[in-house]
C-alpha atoms as a PDB file:
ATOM      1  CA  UNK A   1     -37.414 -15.272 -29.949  1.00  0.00           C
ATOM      2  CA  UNK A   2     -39.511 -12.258 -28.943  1.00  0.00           C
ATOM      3  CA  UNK A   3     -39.681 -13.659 -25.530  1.00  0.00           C
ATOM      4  CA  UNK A   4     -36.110 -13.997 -24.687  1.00  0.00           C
ATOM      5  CA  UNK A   5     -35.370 -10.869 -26.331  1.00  0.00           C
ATOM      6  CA  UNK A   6     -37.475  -9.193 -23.647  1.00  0.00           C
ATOM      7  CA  UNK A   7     -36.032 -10.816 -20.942  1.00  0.00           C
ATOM      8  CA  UNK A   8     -32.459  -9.661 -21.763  1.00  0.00           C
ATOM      9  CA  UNK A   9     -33.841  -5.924 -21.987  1.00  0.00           C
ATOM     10  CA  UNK A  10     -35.101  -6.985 -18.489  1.00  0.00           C
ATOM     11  CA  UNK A  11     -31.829  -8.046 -17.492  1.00  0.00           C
ATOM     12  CA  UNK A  12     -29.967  -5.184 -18.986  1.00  0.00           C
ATOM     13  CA  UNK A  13     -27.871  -3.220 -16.076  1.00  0.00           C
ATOM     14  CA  UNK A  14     -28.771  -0.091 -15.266  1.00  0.00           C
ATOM     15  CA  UNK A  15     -25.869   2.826 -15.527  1.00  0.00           C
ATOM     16  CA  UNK A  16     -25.288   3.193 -11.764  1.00  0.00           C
ATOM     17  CA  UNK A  17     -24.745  -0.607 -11.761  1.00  0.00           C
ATOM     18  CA  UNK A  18     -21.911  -0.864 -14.583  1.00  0.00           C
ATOM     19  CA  UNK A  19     -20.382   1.945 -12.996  1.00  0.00           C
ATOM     20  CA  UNK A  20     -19.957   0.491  -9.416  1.00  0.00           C
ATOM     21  CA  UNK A  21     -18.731  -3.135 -10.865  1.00  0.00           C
ATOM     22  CA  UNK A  22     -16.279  -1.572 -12.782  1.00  0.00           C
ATOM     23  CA  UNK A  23     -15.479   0.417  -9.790  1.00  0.00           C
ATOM     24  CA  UNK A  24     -15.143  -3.264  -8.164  1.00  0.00           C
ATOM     25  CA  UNK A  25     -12.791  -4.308 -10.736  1.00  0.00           C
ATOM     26  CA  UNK A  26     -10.206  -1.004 -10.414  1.00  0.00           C
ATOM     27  CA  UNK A  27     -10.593  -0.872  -6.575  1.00  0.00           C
ATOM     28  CA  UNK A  28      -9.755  -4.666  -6.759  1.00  0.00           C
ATOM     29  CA  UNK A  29      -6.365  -5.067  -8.880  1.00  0.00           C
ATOM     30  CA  UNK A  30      -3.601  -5.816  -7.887  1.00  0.00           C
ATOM     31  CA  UNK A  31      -0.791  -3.210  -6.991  1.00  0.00           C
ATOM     32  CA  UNK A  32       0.881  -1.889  -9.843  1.00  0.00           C
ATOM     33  CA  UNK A  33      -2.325  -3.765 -12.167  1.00  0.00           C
ATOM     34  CA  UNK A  34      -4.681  -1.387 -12.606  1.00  0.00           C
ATOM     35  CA  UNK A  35      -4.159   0.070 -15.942  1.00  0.00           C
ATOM     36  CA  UNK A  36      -3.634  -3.402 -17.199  1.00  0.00           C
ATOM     37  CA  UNK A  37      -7.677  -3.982 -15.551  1.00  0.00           C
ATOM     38  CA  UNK A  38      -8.312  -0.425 -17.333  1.00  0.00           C
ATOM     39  CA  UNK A  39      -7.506  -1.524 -20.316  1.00  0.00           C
ATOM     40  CA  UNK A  40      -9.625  -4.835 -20.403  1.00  0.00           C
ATOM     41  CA  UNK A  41     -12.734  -2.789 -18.831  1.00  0.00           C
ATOM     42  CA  UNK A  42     -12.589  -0.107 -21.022  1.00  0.00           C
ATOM     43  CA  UNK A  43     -13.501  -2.461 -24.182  1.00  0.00           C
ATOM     44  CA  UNK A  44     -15.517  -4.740 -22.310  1.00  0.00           C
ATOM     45  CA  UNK A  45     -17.649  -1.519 -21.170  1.00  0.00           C
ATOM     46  CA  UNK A  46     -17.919  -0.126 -24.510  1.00  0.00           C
ATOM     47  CA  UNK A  47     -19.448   2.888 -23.034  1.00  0.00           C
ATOM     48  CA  UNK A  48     -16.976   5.564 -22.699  1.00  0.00           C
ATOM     49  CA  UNK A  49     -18.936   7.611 -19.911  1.00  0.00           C
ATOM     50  CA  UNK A  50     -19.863   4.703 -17.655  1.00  0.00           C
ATOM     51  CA  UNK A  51     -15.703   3.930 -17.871  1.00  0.00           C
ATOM     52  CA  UNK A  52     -14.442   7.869 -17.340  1.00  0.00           C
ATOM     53  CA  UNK A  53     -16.750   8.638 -14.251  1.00  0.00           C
ATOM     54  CA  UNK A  54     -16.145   4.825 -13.118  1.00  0.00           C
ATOM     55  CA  UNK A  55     -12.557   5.506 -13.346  1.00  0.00           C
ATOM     56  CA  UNK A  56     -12.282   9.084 -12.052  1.00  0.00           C
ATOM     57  CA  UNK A  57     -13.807   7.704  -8.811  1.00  0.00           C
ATOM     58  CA  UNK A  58     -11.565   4.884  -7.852  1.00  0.00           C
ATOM     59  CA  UNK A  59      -8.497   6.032  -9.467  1.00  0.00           C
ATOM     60  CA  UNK A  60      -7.877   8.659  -6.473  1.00  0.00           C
ATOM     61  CA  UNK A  61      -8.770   5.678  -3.766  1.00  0.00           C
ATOM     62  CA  UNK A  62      -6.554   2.985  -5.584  1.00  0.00           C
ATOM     63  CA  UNK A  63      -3.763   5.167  -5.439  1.00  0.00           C
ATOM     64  CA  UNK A  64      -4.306   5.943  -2.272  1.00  0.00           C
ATOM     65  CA  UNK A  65      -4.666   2.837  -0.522  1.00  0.00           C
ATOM     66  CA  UNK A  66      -1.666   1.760  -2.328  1.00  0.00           C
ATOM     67  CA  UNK A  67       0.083   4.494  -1.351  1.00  0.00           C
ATOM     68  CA  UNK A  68       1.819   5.022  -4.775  1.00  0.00           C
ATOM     69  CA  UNK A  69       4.859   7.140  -5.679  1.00  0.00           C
ATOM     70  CA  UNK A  70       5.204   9.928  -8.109  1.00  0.00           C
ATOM     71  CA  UNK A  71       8.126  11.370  -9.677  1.00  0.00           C
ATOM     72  CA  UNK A  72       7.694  15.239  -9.179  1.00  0.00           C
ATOM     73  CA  UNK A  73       8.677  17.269 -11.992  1.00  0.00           C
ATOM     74  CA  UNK A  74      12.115  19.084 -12.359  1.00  0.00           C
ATOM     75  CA  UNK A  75      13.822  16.344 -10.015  1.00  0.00           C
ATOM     76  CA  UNK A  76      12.045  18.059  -6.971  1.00  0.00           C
ATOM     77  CA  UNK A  77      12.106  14.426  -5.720  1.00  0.00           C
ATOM     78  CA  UNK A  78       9.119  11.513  -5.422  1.00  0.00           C
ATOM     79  CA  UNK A  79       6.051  12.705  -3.596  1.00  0.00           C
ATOM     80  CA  UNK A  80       3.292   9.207  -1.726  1.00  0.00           C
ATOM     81  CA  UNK A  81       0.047   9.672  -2.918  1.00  0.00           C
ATOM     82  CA  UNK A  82      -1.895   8.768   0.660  1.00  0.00           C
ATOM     83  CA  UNK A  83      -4.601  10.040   2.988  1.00  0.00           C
ATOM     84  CA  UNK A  84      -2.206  11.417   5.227  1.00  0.00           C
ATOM     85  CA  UNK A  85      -0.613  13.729   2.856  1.00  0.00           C
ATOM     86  CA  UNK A  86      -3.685  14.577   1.162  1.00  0.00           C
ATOM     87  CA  UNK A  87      -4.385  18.213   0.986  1.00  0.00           C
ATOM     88  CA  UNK A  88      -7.265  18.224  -1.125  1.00  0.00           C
ATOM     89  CA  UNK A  89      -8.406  15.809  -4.191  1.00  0.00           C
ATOM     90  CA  UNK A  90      -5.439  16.201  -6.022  1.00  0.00           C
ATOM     91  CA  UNK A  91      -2.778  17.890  -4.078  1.00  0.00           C
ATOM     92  CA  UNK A  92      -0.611  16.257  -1.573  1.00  0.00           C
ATOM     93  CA  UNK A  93       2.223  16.923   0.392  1.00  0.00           C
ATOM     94  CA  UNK A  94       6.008  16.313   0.542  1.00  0.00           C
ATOM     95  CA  UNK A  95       7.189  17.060   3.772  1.00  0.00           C
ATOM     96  CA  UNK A  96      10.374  16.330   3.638  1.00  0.00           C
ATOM     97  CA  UNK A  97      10.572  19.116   0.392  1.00  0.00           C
ATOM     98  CA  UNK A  98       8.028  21.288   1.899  1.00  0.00           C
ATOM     99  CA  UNK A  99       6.806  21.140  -1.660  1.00  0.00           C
ATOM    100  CA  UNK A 100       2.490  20.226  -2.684  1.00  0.00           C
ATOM    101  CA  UNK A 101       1.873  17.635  -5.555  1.00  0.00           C
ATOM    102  CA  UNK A 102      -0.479  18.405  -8.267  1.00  0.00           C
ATOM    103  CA  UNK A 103      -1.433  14.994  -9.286  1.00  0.00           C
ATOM    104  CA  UNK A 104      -3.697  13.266 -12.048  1.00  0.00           C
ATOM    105  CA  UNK A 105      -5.136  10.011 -10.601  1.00  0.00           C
ATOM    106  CA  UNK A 106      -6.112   8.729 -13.868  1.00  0.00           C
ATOM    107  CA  UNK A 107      -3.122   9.423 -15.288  1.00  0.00           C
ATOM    108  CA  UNK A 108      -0.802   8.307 -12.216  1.00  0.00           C
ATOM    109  CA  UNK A 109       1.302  10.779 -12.209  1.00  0.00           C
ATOM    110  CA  UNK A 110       2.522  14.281 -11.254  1.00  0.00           C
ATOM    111  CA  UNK A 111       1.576  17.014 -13.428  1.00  0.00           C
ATOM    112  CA  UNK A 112       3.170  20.411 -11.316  1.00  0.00           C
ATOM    113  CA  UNK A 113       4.259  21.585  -7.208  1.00  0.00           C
ATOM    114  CA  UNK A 114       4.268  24.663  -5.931  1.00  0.00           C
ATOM    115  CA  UNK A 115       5.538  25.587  -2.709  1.00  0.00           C
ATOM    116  CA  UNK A 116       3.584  24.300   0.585  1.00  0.00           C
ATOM    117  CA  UNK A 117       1.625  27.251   2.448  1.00  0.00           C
ATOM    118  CA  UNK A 118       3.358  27.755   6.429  1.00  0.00           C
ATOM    119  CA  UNK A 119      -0.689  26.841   7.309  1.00  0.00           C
ATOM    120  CA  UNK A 120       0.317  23.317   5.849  1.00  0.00           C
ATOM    121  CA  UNK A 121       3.419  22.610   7.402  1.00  0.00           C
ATOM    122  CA  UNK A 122       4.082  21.941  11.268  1.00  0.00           C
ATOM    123  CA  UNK A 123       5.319  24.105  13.876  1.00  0.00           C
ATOM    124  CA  UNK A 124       9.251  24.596  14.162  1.00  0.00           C
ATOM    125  CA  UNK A 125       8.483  22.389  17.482  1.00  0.00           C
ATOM    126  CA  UNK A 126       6.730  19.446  15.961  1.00  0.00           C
ATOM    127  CA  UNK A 127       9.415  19.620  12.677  1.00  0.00           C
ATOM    128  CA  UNK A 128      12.087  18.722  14.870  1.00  0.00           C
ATOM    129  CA  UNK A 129      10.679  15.510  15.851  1.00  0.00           C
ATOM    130  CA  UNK A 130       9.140  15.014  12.001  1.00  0.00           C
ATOM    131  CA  UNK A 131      13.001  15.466  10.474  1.00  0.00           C
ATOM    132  CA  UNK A 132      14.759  12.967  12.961  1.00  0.00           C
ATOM    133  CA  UNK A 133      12.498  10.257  12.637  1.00  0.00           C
ATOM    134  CA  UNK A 134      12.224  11.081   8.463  1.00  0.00           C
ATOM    135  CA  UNK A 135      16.074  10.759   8.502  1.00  0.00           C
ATOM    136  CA  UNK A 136      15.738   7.470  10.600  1.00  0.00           C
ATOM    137  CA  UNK A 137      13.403   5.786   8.809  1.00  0.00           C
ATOM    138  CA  UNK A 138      14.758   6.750   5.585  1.00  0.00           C
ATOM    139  CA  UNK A 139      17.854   5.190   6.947  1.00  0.00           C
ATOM    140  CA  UNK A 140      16.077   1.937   7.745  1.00  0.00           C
ATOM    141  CA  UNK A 141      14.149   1.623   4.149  1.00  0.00           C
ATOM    142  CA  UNK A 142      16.822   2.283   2.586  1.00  0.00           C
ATOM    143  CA  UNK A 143      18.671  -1.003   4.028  1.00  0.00           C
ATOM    144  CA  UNK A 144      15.761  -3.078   4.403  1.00  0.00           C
ATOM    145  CA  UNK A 145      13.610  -2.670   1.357  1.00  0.00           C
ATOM    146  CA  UNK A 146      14.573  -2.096  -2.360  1.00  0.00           C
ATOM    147  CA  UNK A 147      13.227   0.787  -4.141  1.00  0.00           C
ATOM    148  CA  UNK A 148      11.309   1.579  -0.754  1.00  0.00           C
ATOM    149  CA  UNK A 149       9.626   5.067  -0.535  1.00  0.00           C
ATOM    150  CA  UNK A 150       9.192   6.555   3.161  1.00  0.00           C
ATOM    151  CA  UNK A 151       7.230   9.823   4.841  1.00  0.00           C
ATOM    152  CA  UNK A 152       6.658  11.045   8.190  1.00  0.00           C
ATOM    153  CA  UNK A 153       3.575  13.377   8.145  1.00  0.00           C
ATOM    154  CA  UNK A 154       1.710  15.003  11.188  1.00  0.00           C
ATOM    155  CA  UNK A 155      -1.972  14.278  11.389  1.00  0.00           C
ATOM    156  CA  UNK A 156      -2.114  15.853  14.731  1.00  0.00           C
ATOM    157  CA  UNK A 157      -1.353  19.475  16.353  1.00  0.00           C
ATOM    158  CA  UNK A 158       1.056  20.502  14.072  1.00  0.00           C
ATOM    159  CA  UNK A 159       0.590  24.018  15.325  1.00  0.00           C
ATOM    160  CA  UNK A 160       1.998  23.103  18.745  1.00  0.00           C
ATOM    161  CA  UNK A 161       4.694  25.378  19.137  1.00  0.00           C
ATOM    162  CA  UNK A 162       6.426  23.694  22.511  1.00  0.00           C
ATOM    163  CA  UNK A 163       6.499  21.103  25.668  1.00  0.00           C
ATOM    164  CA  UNK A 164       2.446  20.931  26.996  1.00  0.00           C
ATOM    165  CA  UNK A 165       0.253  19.579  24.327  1.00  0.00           C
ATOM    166  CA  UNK A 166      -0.243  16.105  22.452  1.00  0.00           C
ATOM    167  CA  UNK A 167       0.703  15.272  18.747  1.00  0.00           C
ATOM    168  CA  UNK A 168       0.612  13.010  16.351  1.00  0.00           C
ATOM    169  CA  UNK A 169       3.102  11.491  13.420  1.00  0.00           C
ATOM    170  CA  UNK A 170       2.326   9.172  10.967  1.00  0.00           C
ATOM    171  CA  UNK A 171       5.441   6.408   8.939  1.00  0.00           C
ATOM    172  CA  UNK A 172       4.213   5.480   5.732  1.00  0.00           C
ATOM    173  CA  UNK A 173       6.038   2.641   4.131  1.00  0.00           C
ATOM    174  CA  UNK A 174       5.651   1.518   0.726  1.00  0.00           C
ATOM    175  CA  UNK A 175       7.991  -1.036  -1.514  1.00  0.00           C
ATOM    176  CA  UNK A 176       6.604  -2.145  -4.362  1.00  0.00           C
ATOM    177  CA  UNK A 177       8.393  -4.782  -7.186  1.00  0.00           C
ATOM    178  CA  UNK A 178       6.564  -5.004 -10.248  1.00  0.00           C
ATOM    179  CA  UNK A 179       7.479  -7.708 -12.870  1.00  0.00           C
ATOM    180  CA  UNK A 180       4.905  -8.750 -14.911  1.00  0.00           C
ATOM    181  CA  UNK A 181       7.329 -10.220 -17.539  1.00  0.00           C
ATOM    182  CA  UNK A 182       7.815 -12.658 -15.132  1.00  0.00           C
ATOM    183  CA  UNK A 183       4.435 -12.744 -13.903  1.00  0.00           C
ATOM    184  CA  UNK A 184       4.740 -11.735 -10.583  1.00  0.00           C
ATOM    185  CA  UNK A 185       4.143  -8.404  -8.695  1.00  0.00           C
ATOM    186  CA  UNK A 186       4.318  -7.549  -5.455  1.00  0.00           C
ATOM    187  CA  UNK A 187       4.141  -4.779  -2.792  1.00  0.00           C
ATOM    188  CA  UNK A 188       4.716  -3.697   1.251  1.00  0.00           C
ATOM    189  CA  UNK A 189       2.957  -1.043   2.615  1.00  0.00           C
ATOM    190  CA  UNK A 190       2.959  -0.103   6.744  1.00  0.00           C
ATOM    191  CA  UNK A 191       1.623   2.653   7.998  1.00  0.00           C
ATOM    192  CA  UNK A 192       2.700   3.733  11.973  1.00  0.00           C
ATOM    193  CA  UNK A 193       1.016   6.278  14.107  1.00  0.00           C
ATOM    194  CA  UNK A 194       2.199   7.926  16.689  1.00  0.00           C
ATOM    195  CA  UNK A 195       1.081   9.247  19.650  1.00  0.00           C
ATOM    196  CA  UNK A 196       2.910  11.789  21.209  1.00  0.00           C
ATOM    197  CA  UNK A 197       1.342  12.260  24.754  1.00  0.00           C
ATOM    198  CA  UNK A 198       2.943  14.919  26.917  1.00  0.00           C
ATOM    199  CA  UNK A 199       0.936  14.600  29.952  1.00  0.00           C
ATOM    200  CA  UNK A 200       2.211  10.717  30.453  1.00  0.00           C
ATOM    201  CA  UNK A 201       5.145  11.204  28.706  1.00  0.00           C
ATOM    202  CA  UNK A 202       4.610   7.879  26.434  1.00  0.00           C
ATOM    203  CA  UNK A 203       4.408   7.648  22.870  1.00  0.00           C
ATOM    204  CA  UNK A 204       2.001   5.266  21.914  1.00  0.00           C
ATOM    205  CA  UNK A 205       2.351   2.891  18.919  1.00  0.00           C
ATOM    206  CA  UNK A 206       0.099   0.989  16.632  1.00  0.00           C
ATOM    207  CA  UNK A 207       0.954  -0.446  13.135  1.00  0.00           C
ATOM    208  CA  UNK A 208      -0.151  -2.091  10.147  1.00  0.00           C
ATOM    209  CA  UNK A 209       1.213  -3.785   7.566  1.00  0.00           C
ATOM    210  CA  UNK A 210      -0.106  -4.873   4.636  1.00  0.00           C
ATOM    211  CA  UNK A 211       1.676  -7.220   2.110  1.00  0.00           C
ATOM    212  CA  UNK A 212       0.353  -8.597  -1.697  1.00  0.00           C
ATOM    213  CA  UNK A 213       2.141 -10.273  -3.940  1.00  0.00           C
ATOM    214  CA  UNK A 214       0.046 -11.544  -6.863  1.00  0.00           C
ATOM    215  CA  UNK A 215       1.428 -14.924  -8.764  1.00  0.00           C
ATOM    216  CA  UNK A 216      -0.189 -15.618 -12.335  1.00  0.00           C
ATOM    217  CA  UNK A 217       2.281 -17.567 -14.435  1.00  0.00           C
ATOM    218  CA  UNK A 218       0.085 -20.624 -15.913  1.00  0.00           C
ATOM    219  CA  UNK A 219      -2.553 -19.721 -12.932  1.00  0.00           C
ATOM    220  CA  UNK A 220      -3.533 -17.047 -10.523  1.00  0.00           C
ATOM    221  CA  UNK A 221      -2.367 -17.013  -7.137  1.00  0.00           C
ATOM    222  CA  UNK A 222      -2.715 -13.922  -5.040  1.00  0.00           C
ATOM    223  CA  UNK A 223      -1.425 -13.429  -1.453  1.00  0.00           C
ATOM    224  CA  UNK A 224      -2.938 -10.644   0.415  1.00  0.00           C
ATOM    225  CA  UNK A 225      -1.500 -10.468   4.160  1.00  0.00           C
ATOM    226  CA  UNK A 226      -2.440  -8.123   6.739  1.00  0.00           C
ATOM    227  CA  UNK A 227      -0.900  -7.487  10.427  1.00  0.00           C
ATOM    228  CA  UNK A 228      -1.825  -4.963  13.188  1.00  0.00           C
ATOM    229  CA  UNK A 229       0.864  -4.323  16.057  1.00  0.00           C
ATOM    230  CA  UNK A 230       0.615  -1.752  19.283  1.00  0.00           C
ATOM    231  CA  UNK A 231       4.016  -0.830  21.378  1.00  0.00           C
ATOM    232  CA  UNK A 232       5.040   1.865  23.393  1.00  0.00           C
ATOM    233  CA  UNK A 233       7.986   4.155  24.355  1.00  0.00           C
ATOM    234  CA  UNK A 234       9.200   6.988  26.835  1.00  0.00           C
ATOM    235  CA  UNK A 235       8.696  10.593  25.834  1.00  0.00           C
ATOM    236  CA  UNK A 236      12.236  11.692  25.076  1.00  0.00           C
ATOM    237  CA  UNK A 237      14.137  14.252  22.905  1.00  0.00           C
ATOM    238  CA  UNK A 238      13.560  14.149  18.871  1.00  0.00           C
ATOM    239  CA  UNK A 239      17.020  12.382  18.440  1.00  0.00           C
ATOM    240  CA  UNK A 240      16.141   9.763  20.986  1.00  0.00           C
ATOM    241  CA  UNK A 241      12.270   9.095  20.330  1.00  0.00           C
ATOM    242  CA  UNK A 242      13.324   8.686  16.850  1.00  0.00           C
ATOM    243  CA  UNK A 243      16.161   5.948  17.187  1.00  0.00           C
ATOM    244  CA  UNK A 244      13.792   4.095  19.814  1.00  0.00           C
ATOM    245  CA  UNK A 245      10.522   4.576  17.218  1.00  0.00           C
ATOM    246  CA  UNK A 246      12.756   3.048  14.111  1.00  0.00           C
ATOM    247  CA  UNK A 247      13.671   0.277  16.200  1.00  0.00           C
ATOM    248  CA  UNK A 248      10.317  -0.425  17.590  1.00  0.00           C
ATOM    249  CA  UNK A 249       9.127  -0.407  13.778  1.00  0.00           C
ATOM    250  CA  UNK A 250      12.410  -2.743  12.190  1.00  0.00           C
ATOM    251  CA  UNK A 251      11.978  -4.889  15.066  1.00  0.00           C
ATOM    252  CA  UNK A 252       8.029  -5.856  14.350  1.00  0.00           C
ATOM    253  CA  UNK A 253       8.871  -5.834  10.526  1.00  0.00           C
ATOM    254  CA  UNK A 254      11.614  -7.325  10.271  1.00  0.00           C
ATOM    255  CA  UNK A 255       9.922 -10.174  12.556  1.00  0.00           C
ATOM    256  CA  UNK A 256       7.036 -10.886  10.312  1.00  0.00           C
ATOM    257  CA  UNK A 257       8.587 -11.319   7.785  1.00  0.00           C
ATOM    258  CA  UNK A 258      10.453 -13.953   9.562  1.00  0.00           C
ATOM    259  CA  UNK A 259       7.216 -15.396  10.183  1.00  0.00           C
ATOM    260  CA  UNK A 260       5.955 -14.990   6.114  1.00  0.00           C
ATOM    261  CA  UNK A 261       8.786 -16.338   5.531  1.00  0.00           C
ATOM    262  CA  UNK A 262       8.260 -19.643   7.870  1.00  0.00           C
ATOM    263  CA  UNK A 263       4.281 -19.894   6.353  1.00  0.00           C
ATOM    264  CA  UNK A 264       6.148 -19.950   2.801  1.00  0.00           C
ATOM    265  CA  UNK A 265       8.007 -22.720   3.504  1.00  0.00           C
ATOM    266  CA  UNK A 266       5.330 -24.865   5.365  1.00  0.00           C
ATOM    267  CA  UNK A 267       3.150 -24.320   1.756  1.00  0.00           C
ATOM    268  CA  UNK A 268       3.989 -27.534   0.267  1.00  0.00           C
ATOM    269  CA  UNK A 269       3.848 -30.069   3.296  1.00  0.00           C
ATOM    270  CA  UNK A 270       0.426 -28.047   4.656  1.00  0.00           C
ATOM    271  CA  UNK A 271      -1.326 -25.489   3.198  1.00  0.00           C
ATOM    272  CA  UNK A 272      -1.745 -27.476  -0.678  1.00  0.00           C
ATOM    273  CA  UNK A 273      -2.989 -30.818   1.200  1.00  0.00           C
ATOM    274  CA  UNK A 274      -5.462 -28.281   2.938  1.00  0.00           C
ATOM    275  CA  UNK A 275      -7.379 -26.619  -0.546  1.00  0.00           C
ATOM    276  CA  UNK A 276      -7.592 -30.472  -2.107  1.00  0.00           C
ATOM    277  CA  UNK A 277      -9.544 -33.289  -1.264  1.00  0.00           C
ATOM    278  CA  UNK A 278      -7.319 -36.454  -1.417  1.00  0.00           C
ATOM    279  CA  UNK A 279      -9.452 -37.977  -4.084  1.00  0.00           C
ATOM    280  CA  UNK A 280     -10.706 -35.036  -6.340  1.00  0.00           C
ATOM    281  CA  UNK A 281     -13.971 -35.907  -9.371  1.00  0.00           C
ATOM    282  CA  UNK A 282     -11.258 -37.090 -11.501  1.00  0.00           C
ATOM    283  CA  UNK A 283     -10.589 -39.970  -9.002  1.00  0.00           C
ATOM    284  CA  UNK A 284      -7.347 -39.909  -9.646  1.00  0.00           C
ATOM    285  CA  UNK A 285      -4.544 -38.931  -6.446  1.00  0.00           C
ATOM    286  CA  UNK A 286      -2.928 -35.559  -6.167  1.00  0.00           C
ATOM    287  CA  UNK A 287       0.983 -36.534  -6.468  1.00  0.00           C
ATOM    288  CA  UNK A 288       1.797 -35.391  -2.740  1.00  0.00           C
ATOM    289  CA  UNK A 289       4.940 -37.369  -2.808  1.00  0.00           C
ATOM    290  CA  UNK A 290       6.051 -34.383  -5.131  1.00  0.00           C
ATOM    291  CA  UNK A 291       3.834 -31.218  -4.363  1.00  0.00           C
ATOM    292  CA  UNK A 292       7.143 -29.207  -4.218  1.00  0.00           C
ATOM    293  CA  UNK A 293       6.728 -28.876  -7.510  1.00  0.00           C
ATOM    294  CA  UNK A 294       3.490 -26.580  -6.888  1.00  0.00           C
ATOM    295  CA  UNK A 295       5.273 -24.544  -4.394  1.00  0.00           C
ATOM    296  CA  UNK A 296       5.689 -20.783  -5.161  1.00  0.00           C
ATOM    297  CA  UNK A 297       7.843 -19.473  -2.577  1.00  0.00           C
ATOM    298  CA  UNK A 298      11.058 -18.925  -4.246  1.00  0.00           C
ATOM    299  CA  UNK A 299       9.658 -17.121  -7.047  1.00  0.00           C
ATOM    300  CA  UNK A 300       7.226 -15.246  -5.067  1.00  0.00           C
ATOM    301  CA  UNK A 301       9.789 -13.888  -2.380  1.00  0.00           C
ATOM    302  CA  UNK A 302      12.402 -13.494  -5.090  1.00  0.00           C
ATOM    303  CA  UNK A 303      10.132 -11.218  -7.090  1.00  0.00           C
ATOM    304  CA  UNK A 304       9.330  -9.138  -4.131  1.00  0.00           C
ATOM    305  CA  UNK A 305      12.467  -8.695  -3.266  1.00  0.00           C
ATOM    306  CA  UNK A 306      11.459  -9.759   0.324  1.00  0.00           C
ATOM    307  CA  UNK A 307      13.985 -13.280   0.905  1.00  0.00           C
ATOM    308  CA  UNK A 308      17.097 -13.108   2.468  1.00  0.00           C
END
């Protein structure tokens, strides 16, 4: 008895160690899950420090590689919580308000603005470009993606005042469809840079999208789909660049989803056959005559709002 009560003090996990697997566990939920995951860590933990300081750390990069949404206070509008509207730990940017977020990660939401400082907006020069593409990819969310959330920031020379130098604006695109009544939550998030290059006159573009949808009703199936694209267009006013840059962006979107959409359906007939050996330990056959049955792409794409 001695002896095996010694080895579990020698087993015991060190503070550091609790604190970066629950770290693990946050960083890894799924979107719109990670209170839920708080919840179950905080009583499995049953050390309040290890669970604050674990928490206060992956909070901030949850939310913002999920590029979440917060209601601003006072109906001042909804503010993404990313890295390209990050000011500093907690404050962030809405540039189409010109207002700053005060947020609390932990908390997820928005505690207070204040009005952005002229050092952290753009130029008159580069906010002509930032409005007309805001107002056409707003346009384009707002048909293609319910409850959708879009920004346009500048990462790039946003104190270029006029025609000569380079700049840079970033599309951040995030839908998210949370159900967990029905067991099923989902999200879209695409992020496109652009690359404003005056001495070529091209605007170079790269994209990636990211979809999850995570599946759980009597099981746990979680879809996690990423796709990088790279295009190109002419240098042209801010009304123009802006039509062809929202076009570039529904054309490449709207086409994988076409081609989710066409993986979805091959799920039954393929992909199921693929994770099973024909004759599992039980030795008795899978039923493929009827694996439609096992199929989750109606529910999935219904849930995320995603089908046609």
């Amino acid at each position: 008895m001695a002896d095996e009560e010694d080895e579990l003090l020698e087993t015991e996990l060190s503070y550091d160690q609790k604190k970066e697997i629950a770290k693990w566990f946050f960083l890894n939920a799924p979107a719109g899950e990670i209170n839920y995951v708080a919840k179950d860590l905080k009583a499995v933990l049953s050390d309040e420090e290890v669970y604050n300081e674990a928490a206060m750390e992956a909070f901030p990069v949850y939310n913002k590689t999920h590029m979440i949404c917060l209601e601003m206070p006072s109906g001042a509008g909804d503010v993404i919580v990313s890295s390209y509207s990050e000011i500093n730990e907690n404050e962030y940017l809405d540039p189409r308000t010109a207002q700053v977020a005060i947020v609390d990660h932990v908390k997820q939401i928005c505690t207070k603005v204040r009005p952005a400082n002229d050092e952290e907006l753009p130029s008159l020069y580069i906010e002509e470009y930032r409005y007309a593409l805001d107002a056409e990819i707003q346009r384009y969310v707002s048909e293609s993606y319910p409850k959708g959330m879009s920004a346009v920031n500048c990462v790039k020379g946003k104190d270029t005042e006029g025609p000569g130098s380079d700049f840079e604006l970033v599309v951040i695109i995030t839908a998210m469809r949370l159900s967990p009544q029905n067991f099923c939550n989902g999200s879209w998030r695409s992020v496109w840079n652009i690359d404003f290059q005056d001495e070529s006159q091209v605007l170079d573009i790269k994209g990636k999208l990211q979809v999850g949808a995570h599946y759980f009703e009597e099981g746990n199936v979680e879809l996690d789909a990423k796709k990088d694209f790279q295009d190109s267009t002419i240098f042209q006013s801010a009304d123009d660049c802006s039509i062809a840059i929202a076009n570039i962006i529904r054309h490449h979107e709207t086409e994988y989803l076409a081609s989710l959409e066409v993986a979805y359906s091959k799920l039954p007939d393929n992909t199921f056959k693929d994770l099973r050996r024909k004759l599992p330990v039980t030795r008795t056959l899978f039923p493929w005559q009827n694996t439609l049955q096992f199929s989750l792409t109606r529910e999935v794409e219904k849930e995320l709002g995603l089908g046609k």
